[in-house]
Protein backbone atom coordinates (compact mmCIF):
# COMPACT_ATOMS: atom_id res chain seq x y z
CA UNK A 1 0.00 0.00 0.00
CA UNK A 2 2.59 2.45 -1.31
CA UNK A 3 1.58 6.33 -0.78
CA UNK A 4 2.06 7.66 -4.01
CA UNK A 5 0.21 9.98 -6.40
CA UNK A 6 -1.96 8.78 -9.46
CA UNK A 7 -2.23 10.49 -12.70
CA UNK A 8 -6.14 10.17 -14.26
CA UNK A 9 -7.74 11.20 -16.92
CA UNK A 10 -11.47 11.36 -16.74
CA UNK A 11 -12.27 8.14 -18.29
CA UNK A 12 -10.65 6.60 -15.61
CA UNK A 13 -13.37 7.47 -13.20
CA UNK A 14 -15.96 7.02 -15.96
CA UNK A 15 -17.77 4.27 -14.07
CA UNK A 16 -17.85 6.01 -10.53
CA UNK A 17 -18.93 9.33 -12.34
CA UNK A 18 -22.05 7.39 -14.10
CA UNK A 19 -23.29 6.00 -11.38
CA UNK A 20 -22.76 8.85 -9.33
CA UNK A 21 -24.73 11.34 -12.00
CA UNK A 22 -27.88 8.86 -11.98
CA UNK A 23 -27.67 7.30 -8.54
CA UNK A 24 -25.57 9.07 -5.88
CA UNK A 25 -23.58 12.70 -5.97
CA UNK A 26 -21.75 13.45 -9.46
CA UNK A 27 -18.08 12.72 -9.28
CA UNK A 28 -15.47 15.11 -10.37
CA UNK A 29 -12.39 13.58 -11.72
CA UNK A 30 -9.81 16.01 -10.48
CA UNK A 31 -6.04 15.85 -12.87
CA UNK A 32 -4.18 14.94 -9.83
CA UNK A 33 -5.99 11.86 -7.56
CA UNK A 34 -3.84 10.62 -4.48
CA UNK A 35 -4.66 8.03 -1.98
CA UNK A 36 -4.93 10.22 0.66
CA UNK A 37 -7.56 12.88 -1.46
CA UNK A 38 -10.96 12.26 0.39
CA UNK A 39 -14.14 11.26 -2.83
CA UNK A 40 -17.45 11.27 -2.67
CA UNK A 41 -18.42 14.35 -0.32
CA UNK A 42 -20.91 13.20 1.96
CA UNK A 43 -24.09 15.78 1.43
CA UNK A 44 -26.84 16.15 4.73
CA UNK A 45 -26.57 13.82 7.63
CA UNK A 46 -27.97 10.77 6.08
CA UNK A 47 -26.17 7.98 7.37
CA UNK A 48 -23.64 6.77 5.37
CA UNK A 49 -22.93 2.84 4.60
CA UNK A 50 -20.16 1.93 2.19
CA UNK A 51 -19.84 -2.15 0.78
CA UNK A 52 -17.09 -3.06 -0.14
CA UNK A 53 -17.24 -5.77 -2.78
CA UNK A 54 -19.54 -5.89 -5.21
CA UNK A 55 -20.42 -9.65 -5.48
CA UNK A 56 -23.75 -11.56 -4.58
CA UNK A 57 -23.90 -10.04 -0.96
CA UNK A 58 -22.79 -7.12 -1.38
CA UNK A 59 -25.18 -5.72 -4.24
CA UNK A 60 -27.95 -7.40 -2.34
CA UNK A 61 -27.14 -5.58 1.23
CA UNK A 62 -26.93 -2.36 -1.15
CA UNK A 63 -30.34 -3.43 -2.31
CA UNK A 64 -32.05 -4.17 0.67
CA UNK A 65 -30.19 -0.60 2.69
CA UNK A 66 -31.53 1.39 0.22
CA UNK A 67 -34.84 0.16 0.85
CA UNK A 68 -35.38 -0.32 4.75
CA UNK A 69 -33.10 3.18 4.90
CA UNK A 70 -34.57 5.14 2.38
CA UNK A 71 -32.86 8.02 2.91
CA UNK A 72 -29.35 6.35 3.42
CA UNK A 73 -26.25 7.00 1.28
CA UNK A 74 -24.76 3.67 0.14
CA UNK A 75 -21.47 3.47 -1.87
CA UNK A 76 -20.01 0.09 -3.49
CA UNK A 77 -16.54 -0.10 -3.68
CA UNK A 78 -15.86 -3.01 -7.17
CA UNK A 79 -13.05 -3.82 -8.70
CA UNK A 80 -14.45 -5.11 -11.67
CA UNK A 81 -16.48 -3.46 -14.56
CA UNK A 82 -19.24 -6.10 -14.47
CA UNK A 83 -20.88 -8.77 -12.09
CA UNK A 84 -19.62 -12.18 -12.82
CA UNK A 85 -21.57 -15.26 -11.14
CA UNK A 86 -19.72 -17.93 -9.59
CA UNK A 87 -22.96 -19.97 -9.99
CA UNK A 88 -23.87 -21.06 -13.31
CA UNK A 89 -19.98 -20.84 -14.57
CA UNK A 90 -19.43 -24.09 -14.40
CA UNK A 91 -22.42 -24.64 -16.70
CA UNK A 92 -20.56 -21.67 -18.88
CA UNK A 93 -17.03 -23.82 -19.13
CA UNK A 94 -19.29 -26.32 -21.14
CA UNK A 95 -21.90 -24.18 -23.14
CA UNK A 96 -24.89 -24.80 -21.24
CA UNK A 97 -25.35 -20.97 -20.86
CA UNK A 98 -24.06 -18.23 -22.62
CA UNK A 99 -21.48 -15.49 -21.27
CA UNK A 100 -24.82 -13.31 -20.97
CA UNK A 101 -26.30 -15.63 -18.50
CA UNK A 102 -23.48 -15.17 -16.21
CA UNK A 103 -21.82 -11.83 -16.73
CA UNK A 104 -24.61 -8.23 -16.01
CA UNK A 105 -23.81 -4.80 -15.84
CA UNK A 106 -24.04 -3.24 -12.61
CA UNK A 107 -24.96 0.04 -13.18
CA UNK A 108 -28.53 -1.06 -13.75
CA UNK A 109 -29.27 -2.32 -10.05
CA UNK A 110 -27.12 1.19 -9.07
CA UNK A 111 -29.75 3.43 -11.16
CA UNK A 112 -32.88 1.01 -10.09
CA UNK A 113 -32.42 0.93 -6.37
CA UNK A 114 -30.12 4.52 -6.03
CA UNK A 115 -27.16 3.95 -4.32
CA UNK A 116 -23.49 4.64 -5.77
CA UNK A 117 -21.14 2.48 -7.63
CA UNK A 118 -17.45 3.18 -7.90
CA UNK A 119 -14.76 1.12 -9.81
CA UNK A 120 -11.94 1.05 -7.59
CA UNK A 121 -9.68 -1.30 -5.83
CA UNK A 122 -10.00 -1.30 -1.67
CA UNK A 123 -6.62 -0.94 -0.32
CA UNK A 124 -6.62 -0.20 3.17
CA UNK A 125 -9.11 1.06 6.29
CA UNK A 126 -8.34 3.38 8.95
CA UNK A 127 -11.30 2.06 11.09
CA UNK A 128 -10.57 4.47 13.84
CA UNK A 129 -11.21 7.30 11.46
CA UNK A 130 -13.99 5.67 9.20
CA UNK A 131 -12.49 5.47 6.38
CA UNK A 132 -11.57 3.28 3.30
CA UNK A 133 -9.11 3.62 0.90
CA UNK A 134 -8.83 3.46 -2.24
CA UNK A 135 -7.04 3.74 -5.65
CA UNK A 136 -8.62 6.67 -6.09
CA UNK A 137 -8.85 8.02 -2.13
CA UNK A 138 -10.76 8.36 0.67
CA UNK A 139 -13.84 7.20 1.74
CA UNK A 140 -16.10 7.79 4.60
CA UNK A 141 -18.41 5.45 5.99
CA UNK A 142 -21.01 5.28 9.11
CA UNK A 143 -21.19 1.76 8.76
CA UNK A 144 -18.73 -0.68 6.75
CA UNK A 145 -19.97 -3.57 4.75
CA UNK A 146 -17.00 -6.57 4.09
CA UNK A 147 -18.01 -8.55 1.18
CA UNK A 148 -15.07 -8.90 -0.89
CA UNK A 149 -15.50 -12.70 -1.00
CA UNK A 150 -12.23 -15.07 -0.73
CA UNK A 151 -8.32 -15.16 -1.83
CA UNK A 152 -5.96 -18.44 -3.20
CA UNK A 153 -3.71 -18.39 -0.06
CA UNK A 154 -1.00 -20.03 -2.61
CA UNK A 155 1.92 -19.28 0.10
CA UNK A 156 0.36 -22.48 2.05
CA UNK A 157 2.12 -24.43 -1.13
CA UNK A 158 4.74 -21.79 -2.03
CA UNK A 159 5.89 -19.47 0.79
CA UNK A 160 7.17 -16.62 -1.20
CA UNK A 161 8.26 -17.76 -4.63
CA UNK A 162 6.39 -15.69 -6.64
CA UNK A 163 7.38 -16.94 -9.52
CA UNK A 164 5.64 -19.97 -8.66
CA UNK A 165 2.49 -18.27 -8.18
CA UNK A 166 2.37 -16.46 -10.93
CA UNK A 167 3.06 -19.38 -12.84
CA UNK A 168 0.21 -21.31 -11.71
CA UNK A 169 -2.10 -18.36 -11.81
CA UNK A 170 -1.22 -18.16 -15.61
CA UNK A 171 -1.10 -21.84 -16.64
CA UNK A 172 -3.40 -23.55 -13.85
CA UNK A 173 -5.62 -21.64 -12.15
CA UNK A 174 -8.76 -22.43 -10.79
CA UNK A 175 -11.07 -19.13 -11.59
CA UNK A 176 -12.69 -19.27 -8.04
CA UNK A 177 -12.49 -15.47 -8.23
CA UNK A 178 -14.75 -14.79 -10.83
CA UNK A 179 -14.00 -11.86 -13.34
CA UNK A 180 -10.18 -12.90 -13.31
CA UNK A 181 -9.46 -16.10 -15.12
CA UNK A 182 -12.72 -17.66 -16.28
CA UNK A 183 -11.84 -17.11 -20.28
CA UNK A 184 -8.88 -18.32 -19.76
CA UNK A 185 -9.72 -21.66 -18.00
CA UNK A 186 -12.73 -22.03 -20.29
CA UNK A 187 -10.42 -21.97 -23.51
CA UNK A 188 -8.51 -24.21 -21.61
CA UNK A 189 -11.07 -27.24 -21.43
CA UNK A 190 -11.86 -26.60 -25.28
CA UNK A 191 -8.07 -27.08 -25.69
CA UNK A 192 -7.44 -29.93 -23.63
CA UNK A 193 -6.91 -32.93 -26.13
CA UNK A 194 -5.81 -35.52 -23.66
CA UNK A 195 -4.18 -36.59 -21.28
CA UNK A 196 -4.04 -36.47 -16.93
CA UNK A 197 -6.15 -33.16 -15.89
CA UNK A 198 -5.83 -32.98 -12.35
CA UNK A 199 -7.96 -31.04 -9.88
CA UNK A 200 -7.11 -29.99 -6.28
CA UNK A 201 -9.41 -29.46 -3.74
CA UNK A 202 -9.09 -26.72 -0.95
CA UNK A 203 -9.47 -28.29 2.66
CA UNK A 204 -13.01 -27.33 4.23
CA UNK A 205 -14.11 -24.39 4.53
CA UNK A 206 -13.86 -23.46 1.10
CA UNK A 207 -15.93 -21.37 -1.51
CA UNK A 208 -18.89 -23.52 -2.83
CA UNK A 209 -18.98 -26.82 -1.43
CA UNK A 210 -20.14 -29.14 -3.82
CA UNK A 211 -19.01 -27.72 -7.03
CA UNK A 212 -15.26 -28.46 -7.76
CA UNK A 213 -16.94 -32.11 -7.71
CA UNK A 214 -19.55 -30.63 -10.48
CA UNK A 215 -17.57 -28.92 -12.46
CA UNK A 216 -15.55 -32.17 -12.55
CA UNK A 217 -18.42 -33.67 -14.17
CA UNK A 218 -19.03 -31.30 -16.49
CA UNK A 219 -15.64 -31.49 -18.07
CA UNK A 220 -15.60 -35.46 -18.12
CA UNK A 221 -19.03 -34.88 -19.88
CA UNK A 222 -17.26 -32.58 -22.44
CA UNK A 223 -14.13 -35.41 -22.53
CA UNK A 224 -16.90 -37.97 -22.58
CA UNK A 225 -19.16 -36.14 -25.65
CA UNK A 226 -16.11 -35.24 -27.41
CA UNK A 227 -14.21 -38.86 -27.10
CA UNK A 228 -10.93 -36.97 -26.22
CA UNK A 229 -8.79 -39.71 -24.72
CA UNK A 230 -8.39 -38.26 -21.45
CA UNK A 231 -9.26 -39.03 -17.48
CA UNK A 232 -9.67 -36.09 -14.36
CA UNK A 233 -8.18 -36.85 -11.28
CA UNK A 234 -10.09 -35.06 -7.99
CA UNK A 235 -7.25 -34.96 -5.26
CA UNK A 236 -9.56 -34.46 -2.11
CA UNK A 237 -8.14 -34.23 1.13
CA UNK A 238 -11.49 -35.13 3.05
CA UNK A 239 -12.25 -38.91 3.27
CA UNK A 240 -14.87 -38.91 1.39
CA UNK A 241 -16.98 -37.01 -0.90
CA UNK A 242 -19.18 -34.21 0.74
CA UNK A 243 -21.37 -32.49 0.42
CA UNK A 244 -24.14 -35.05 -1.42
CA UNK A 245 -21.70 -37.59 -1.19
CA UNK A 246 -24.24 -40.47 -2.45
CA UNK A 247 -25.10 -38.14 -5.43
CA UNK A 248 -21.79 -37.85 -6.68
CA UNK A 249 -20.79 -40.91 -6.00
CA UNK A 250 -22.94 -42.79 -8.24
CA UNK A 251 -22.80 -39.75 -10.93
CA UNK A 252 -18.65 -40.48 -11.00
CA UNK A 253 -19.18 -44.11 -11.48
CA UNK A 254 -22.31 -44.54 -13.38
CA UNK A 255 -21.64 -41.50 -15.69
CA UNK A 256 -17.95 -41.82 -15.77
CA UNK A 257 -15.98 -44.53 -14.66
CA UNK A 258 -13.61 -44.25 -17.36
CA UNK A 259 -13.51 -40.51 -16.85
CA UNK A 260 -13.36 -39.63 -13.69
CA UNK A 261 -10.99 -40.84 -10.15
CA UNK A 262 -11.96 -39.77 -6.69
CA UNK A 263 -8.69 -39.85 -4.75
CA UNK A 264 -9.56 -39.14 -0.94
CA UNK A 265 -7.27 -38.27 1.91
CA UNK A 266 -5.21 -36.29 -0.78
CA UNK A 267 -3.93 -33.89 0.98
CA UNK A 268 -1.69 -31.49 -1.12
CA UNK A 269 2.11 -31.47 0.28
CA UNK A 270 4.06 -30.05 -2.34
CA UNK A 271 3.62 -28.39 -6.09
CA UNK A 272 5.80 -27.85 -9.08
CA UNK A 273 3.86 -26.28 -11.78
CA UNK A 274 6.95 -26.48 -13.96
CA UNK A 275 7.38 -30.14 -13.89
CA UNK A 276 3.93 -30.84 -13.70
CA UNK A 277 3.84 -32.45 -10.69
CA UNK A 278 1.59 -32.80 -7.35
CA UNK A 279 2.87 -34.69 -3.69
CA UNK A 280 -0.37 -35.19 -1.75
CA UNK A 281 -0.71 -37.60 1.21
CA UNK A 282 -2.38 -40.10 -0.86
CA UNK A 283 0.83 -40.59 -3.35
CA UNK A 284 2.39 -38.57 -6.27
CA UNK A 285 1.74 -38.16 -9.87
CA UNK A 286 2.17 -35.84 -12.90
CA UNK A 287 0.06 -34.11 -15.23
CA UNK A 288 -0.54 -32.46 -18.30
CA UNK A 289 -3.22 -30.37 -17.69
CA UNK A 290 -4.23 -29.06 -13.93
CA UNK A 291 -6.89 -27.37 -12.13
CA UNK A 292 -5.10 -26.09 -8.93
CA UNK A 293 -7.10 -24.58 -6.41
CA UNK A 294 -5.30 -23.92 -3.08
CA UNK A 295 -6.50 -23.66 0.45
CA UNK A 296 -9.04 -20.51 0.49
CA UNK A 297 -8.95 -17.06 3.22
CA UNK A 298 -11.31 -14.39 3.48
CA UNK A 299 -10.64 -11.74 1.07
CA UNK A 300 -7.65 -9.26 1.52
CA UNK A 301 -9.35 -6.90 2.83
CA UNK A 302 -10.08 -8.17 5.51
CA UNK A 303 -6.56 -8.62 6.15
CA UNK A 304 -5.88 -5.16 5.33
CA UNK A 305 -8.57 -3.94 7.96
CA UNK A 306 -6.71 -6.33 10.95
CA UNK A 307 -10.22 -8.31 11.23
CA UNK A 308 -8.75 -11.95 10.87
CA UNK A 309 -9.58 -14.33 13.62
CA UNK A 310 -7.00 -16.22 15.67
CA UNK A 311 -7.24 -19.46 16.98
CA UNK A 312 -7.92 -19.84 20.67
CA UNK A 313 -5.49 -22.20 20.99
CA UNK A 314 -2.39 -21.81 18.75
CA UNK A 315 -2.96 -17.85 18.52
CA UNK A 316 -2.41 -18.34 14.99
CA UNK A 317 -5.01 -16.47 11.77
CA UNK A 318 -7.94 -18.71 11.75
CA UNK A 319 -7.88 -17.04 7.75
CA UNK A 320 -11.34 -16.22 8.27
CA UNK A 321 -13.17 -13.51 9.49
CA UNK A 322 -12.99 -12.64 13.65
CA UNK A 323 -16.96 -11.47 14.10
CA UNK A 324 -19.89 -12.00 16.21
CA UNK A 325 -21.77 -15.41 15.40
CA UNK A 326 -25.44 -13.93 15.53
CA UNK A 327 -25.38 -9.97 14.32
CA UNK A 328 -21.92 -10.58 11.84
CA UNK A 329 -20.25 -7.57 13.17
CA UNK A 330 -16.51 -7.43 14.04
CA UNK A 331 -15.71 -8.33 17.29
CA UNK A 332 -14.23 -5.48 18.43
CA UNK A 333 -15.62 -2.75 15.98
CA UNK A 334 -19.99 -3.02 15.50
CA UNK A 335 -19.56 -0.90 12.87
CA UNK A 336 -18.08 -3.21 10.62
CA UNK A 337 -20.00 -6.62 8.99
CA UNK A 338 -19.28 -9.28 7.06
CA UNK A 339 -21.09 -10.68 4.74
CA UNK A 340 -20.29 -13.73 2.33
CA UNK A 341 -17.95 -16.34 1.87
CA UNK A 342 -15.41 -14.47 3.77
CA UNK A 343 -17.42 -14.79 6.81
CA UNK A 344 -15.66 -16.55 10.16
CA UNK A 345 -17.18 -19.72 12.21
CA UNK A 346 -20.72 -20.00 13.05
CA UNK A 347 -20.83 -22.89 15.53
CA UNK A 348 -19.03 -25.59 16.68
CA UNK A 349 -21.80 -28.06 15.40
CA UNK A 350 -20.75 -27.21 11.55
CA UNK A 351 -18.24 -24.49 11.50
CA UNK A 352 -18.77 -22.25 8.87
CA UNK A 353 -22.31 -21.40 6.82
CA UNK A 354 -21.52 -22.68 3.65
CA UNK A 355 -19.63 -20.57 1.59
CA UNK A 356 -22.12 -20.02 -1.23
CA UNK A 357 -24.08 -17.21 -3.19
CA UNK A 358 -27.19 -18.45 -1.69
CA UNK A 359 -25.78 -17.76 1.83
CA UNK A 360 -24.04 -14.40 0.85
CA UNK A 361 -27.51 -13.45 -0.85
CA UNK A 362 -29.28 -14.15 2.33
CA UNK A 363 -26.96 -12.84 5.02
CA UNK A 364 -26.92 -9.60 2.55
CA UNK A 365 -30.37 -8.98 3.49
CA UNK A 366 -29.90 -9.83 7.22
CA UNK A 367 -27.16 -7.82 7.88
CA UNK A 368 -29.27 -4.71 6.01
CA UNK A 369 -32.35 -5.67 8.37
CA UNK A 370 -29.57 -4.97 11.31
CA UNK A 371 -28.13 -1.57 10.33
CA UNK A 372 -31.70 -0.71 9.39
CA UNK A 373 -32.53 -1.56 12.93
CA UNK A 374 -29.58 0.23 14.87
CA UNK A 375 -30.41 3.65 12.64
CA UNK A 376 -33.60 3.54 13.50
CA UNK A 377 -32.66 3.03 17.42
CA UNK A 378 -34.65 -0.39 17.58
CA UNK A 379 -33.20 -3.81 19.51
CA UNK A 380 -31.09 -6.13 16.51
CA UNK A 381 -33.01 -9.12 16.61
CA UNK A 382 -30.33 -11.89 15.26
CA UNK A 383 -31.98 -13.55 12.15
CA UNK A 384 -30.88 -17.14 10.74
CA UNK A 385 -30.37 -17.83 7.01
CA UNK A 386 -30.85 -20.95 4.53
CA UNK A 387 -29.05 -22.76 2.08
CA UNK A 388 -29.78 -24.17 -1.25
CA UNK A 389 -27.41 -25.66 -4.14
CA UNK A 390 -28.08 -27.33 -7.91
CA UNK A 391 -25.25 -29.27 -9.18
CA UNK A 392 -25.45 -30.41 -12.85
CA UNK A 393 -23.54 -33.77 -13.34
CA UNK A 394 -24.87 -35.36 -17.20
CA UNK A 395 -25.71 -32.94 -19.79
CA UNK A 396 -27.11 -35.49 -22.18
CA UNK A 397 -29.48 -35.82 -20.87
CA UNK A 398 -29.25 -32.65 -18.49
CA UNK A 399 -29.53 -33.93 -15.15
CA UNK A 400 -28.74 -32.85 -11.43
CA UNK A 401 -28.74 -33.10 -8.12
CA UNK A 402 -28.94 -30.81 -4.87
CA UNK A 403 -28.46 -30.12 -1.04
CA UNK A 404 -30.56 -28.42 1.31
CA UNK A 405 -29.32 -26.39 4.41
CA UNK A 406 -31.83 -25.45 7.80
CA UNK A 407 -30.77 -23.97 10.51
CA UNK A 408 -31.90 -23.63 14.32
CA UNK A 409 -30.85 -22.55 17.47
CA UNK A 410 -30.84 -24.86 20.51
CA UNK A 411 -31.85 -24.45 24.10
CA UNK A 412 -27.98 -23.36 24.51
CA UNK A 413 -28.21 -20.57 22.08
CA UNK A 414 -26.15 -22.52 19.88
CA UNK A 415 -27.01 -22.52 15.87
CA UNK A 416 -27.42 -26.15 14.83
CA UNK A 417 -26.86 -27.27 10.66
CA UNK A 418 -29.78 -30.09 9.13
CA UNK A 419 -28.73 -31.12 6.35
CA UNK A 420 -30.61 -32.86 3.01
CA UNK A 421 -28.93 -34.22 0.10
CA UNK A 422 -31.25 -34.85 -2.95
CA UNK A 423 -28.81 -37.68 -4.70
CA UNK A 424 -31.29 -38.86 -7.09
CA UNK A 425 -30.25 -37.32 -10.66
CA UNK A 426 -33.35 -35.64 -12.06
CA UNK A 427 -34.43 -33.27 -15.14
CA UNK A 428 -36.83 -31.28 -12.81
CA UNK A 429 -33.53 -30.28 -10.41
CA UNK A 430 -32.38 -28.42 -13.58
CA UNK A 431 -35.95 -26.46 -13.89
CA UNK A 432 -35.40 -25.56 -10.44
CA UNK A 433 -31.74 -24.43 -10.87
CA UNK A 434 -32.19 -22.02 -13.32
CA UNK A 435 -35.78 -20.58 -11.68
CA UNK A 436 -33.67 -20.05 -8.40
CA UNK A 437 -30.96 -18.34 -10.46
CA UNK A 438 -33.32 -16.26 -12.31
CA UNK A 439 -35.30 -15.19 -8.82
CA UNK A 440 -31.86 -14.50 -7.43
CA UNK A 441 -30.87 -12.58 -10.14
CA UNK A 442 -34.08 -10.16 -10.43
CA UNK A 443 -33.69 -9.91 -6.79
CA UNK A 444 -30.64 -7.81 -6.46
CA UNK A 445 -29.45 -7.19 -10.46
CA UNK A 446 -32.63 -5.88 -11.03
CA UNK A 447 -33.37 -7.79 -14.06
């Protein structure tokens, strides 16, 4: 977070300035921007909530603020020019849906529901100020919003060979961070003409669950449609498959048992994406076309504001965020929540809520209800959430299968996880996929 000046030329803020003409205060794009310049003048007392992260929580707690607060001024702090969806990609790697399906402009939920977008890149906080800041300066908030999703914590394989990283993040990356490397992996299946593709799996808790394991089916359905003499190899470290274990289970060796090999206890121990080569617990092997995802943190910015958890018994980063269990705030700091996949521990039933858009969706409408509630003086009544996921695993025909989170708290006050695996491949799981994604999508994209 060097402190250094930044030359811009108007079109640089073009984004910020849009959405601030239609939705929010008109930005002007001054010639000389530094870090420490303070944007977006706050105008009246209104209070003031800025998200950071512009992902399926965060657009939906903008959503939901601007409409239980109607007077509230709400910035989102993105990165990227457009929304990307995690869920659904997979289906995009094979051509089930088209880039359009997954990929929406977010200026139009910005206009709909009036709050302000900015294209920028979060670099720091100075909490004890109330402010974020940016690439482009300083902003103040009232209350602070922490949706910026998760990271690759690739020093767990490398340490600090960066040239390492990089070339794995060129050559064999996963695209768990949407907007980055999707293209690139998907022009990578259509290349892959053989061979040992190998995919890693982070150890729990990790973004999404179930769909490494559908994504792996996807691709052997694409090896399997195309006859392209190839095989996938899933190195899991868990000792079995899980979520909807039974599901996938029979998918792998009903659908694919040519295809696809579930290697379990496969925990990774060492990586050279030059040679090619993976040491897990389970054994060793090459390949010649990889899918390396490593273990997954809350975003950096949550680094960046000092709000990682440490264990209670090591003292070490839990690599998830350190908040309240029922109301999501920081411990420490109420003015800052969390909401998403880079949420911290929930219970010691479970762990974490799943790390899914369904969750961030809903927990982006709970944590609204709460600020809504504090502004307006009123007791926070904690709220629980739900889960629900699709996974496709034949394409011809298309078929899938699903899971089902509930959740309830005990006579202890503890949150307790049910959970319902729908293993049974069927056509009408699809129907229901896309309606949820569609519902989802109207809900806080606004279309």
């Amino acid at each position: 977070m060097q402190r250094r000046s930044f030359l811009i030329t108007p079109p640089a803020l073009a984004m910020g300035a849009m959405a601030g003409a239609v939705a929010g205060p008109a930005l002007a794009a001054p010639a000389v921007i530094s870090p420490q310049s303070r944007i977006l003048p706050r105008q009246g007392k209104a209070p003031r909530i800025v998200i950071c992260g512009g992902g399926w929580g965060g657009l939906t707690a903008a959503r939901y603020l601007r409409e239980l607060i109607p007077n509230s001024d709400v910035v989102v702090l993105e990165r990227n020019p457009t929304f990307w969806s995690g869920p659904m990609s997979n289906k995009w790697l094979v051509d089930i849906v088209n880039t359009d399906f997954v990929q929406h402009d977010m200026l139009r939920p910005a206009n709909k529901y009036g709050y302000t977008l900015l294209q920028t890149e979060v670099t720091g906080f100075e909490r004890d100020q109330k402010l974020v800041r940016t690439s482009h300066g300083l902003v103040e908030y009232d209350y602070l919003i922490l949706s910026g999703g998760i990271r690759d914590a690739w020093d767990a394989w490398y340490g600090d060979d960066q040239r390492a990283i990089e070339h794995t993040r060129r050559h064999f990356a996963s695209a768990y961070i949407p907007n980055q490397q999707m293209f690139g992996l998907k022009q990578r299946v259509k290349d892959f003409k053989g061979g040992t593709l190998v995919m890693t799996l982070p150890p729990p808790p990790h973004r999404c669950p179930p769909s490494p394991y559908e994504r792996a089916c996807l691709i052997a359905s694409h090896i399997k449609k195309n006859k392209i003499p190839g095989k996938i190899v899933i190195l899991d470290p868990k000792p079995k498959i899980a979520p909807i274990g039974v599901g996938y289970k029979q998918a792998f060796e009903e659908l694919y048992p040519d295809i696809i090999t579930h290697v379990p206890n496969a925990r990774v121990q060492e990586v050279d994406p030059f040679a090619k080569r993976i040491k897990t617990t389970a054994g060793e092997l090459k390949f010649d076309e990889a899918i390396l995802m490593p273990p997954h943190q809350a975003a950096d910015m949550v680094w960046h504001a000092g709000l990682i958890g440490k264990d209670a018994t090591t003292g070490k980063p839990t690599g998830w965020a350190d908040m309240h269990q029922r109301l999501f705030h920081a411990n420490g700091d109420d003015s800052v929540y969390f909401v998403g996949d880079l949420m911290g521990a929930i219970s010691p039933q479970f762990g974490h809520y799943p790390k899914s858009a369904h969750v961030a969706n809903y927990i982006g409408q709970i944590v609204a209800k709460y600020i809504a509630q504090r502004v307006a003086g009123q007791e926070v009544k904690p709220l629980l959430p739900d889960n629900l996921c699709y996974m496709m695993v034949n394409t011809e025909p298309q078929e899938e299968i699903s899971v089902k989170f509930e959740y309830e708290v005990d006579a202890k006050g503890q949150v307790n996880q049910t959970q319902i695996d729908m293993d049974v491949r069927s056509a009408d799981l699809v129907k229901e996929d896309f309606a949820w994604a569609r519902s989802k999508f109207s809900d806080f994209l606004a279309i």
